[in-house]
Protein backbone atom coordinates (compact mmCIF):
# COMPACT_ATOMS: atom_id res chain seq x y z
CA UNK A 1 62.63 -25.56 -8.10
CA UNK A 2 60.90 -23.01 -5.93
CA UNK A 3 56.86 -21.92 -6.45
CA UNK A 4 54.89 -19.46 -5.64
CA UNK A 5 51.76 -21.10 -3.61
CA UNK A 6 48.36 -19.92 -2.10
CA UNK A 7 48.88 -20.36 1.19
CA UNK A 8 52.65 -20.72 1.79
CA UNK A 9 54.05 -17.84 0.03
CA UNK A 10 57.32 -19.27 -2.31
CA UNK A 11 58.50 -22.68 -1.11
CA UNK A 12 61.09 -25.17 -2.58
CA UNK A 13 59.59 -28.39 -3.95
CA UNK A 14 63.75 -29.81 -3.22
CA UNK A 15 62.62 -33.23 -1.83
CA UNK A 16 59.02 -32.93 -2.60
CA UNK A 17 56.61 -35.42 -4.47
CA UNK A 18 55.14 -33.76 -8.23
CA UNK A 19 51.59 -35.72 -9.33
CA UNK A 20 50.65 -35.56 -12.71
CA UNK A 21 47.45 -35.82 -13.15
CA UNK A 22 46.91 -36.44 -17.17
CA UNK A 23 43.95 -34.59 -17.82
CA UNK A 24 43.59 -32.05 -14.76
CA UNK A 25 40.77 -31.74 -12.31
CA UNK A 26 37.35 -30.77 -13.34
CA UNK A 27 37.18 -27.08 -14.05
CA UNK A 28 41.28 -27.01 -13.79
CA UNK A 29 41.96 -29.11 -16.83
CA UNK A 30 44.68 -27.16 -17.61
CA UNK A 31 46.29 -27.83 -14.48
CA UNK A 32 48.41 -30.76 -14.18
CA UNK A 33 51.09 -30.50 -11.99
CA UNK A 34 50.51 -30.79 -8.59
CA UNK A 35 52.43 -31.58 -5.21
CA UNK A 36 50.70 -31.75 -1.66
CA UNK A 37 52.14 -29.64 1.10
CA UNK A 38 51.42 -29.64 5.36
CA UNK A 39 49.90 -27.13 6.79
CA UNK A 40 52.09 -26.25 9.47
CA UNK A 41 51.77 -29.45 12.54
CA UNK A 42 48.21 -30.42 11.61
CA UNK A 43 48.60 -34.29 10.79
CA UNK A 44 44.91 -34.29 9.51
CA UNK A 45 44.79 -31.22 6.91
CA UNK A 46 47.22 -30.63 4.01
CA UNK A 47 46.95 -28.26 0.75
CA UNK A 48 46.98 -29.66 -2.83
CA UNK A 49 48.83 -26.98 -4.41
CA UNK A 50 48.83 -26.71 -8.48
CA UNK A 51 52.78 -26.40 -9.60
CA UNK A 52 51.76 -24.27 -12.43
CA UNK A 53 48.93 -21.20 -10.78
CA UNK A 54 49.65 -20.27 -7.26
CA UNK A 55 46.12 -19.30 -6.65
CA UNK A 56 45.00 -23.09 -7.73
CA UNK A 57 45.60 -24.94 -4.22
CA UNK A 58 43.02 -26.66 -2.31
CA UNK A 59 42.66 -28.14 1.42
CA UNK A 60 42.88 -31.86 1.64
CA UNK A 61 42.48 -35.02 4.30
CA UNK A 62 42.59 -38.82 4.25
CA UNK A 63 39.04 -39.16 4.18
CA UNK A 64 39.75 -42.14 6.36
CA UNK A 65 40.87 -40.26 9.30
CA UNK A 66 37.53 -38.56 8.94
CA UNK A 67 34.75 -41.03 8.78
CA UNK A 68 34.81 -44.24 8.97
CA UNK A 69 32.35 -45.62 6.81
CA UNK A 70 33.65 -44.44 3.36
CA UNK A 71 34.24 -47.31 1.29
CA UNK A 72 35.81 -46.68 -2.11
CA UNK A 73 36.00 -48.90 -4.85
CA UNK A 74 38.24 -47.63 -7.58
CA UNK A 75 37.03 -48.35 -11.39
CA UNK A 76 39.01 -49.91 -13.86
CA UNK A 77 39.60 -46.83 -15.54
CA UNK A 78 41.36 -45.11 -13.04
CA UNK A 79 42.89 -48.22 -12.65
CA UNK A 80 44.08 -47.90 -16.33
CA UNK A 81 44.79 -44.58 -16.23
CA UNK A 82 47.14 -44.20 -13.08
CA UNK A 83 48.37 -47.69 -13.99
CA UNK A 84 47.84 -48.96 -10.00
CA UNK A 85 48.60 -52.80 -10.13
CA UNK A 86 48.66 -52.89 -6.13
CA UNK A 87 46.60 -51.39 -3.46
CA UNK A 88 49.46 -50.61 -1.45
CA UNK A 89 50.80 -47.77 -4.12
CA UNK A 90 47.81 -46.41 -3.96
CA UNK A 91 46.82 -43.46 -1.28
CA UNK A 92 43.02 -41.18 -1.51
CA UNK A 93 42.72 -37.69 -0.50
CA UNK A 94 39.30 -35.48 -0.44
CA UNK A 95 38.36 -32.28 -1.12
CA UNK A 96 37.59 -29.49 2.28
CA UNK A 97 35.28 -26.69 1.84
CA UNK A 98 36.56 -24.75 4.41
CA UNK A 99 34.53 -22.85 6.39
CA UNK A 100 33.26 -20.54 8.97
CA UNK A 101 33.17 -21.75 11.78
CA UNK A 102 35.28 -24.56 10.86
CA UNK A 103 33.14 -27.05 12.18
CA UNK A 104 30.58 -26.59 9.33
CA UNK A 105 33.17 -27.05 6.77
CA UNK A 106 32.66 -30.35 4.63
CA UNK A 107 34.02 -32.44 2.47
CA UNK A 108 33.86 -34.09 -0.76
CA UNK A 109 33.01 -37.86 -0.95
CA UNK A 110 31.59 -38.38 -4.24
CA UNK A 111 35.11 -37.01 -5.82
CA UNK A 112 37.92 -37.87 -4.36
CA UNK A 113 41.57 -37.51 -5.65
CA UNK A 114 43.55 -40.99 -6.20
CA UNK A 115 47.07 -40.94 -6.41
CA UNK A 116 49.64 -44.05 -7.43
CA UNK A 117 52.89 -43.65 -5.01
CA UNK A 118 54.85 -45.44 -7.50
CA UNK A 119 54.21 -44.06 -11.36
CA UNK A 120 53.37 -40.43 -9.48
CA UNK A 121 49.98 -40.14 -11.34
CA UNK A 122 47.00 -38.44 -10.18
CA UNK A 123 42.86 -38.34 -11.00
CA UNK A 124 39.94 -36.98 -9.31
CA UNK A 125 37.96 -40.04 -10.15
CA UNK A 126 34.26 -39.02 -10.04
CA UNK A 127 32.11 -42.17 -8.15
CA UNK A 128 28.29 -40.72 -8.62
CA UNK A 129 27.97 -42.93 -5.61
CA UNK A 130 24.22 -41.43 -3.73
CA UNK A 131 25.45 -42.70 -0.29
CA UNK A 132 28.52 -40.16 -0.51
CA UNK A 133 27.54 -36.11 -0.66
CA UNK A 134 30.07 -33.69 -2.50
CA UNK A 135 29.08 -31.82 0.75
CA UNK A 136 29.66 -34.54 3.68
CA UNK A 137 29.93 -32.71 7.01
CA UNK A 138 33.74 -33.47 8.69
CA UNK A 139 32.68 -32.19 12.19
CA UNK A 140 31.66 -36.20 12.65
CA UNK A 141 34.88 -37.63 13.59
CA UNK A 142 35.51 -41.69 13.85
CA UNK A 143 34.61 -42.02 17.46
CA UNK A 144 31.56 -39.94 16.68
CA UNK A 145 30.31 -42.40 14.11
């Protein structure tokens, strides 16, 4: 199955790991298809592109590789819902606001998107967790902290 993507033009999703996630994002409800994609050799940075709507892709990072204070707890809903039984199947990704210059782009703490490796669901589990900003600066890198 080839799509048509935001960044990448038309790829092939031949080999490539589908999420569903049940009941969208917020705002892109309708959307619930989506597979993550590089961005050409960056090991940090990688686009969550919706399946469906090639304009619907967003850039995405461990958080973990950016900060090193972010602790997560995942509620028993999401639990539920993506039916995680082990921490091991389980893998978080955050939200970029890319920006110019890039340093001042930020990222997304308070939302971040929890995937299950092994039933391939997906949710944007909102925390409302006041340590964390929807807008957290990534030019602080681990060593930084």
């Amino acid at each position: 199955m080839n799509i048509q993507t935001k960044f990448h033009g038309e790829v092939s999703l031949k080999g490539a790991t589908r999420y569903t996630f049940p009941q969208g994002i917020p705002g892109f409800e309708e959307e619930t298809e989506w597979t993550i994609l590089p961005i050409n050799d960056n090991n940090v940075f990688q686009v969550f592109q919706s399946t469906n709507t090639p304009d619907v892709a967003f850039v995405v990072a461990n958080p973990y590789t950016l900060t090193e204070n972010y602790e997560l707890v995942i509620d028993e809903a999401t639990q539920e819902a993506l039916d995680i039984t082990s921490e091991e199947d389980v893998f978080v990704l955050t939200v970029i606001t890319v920006k110019e210059p890039f340093n001042e782009s930020t990222m997304n703490l308070q939302a971040p998107l929890i995937f299950n490796v092994e039933s391939k669901k997906g949710k944007q589990m909102i925390t409302n967790d006041e340590s964390y900003s929807t807008r957290e600066p990534i030019e602080r890198t681990k060593e930084e902290n």
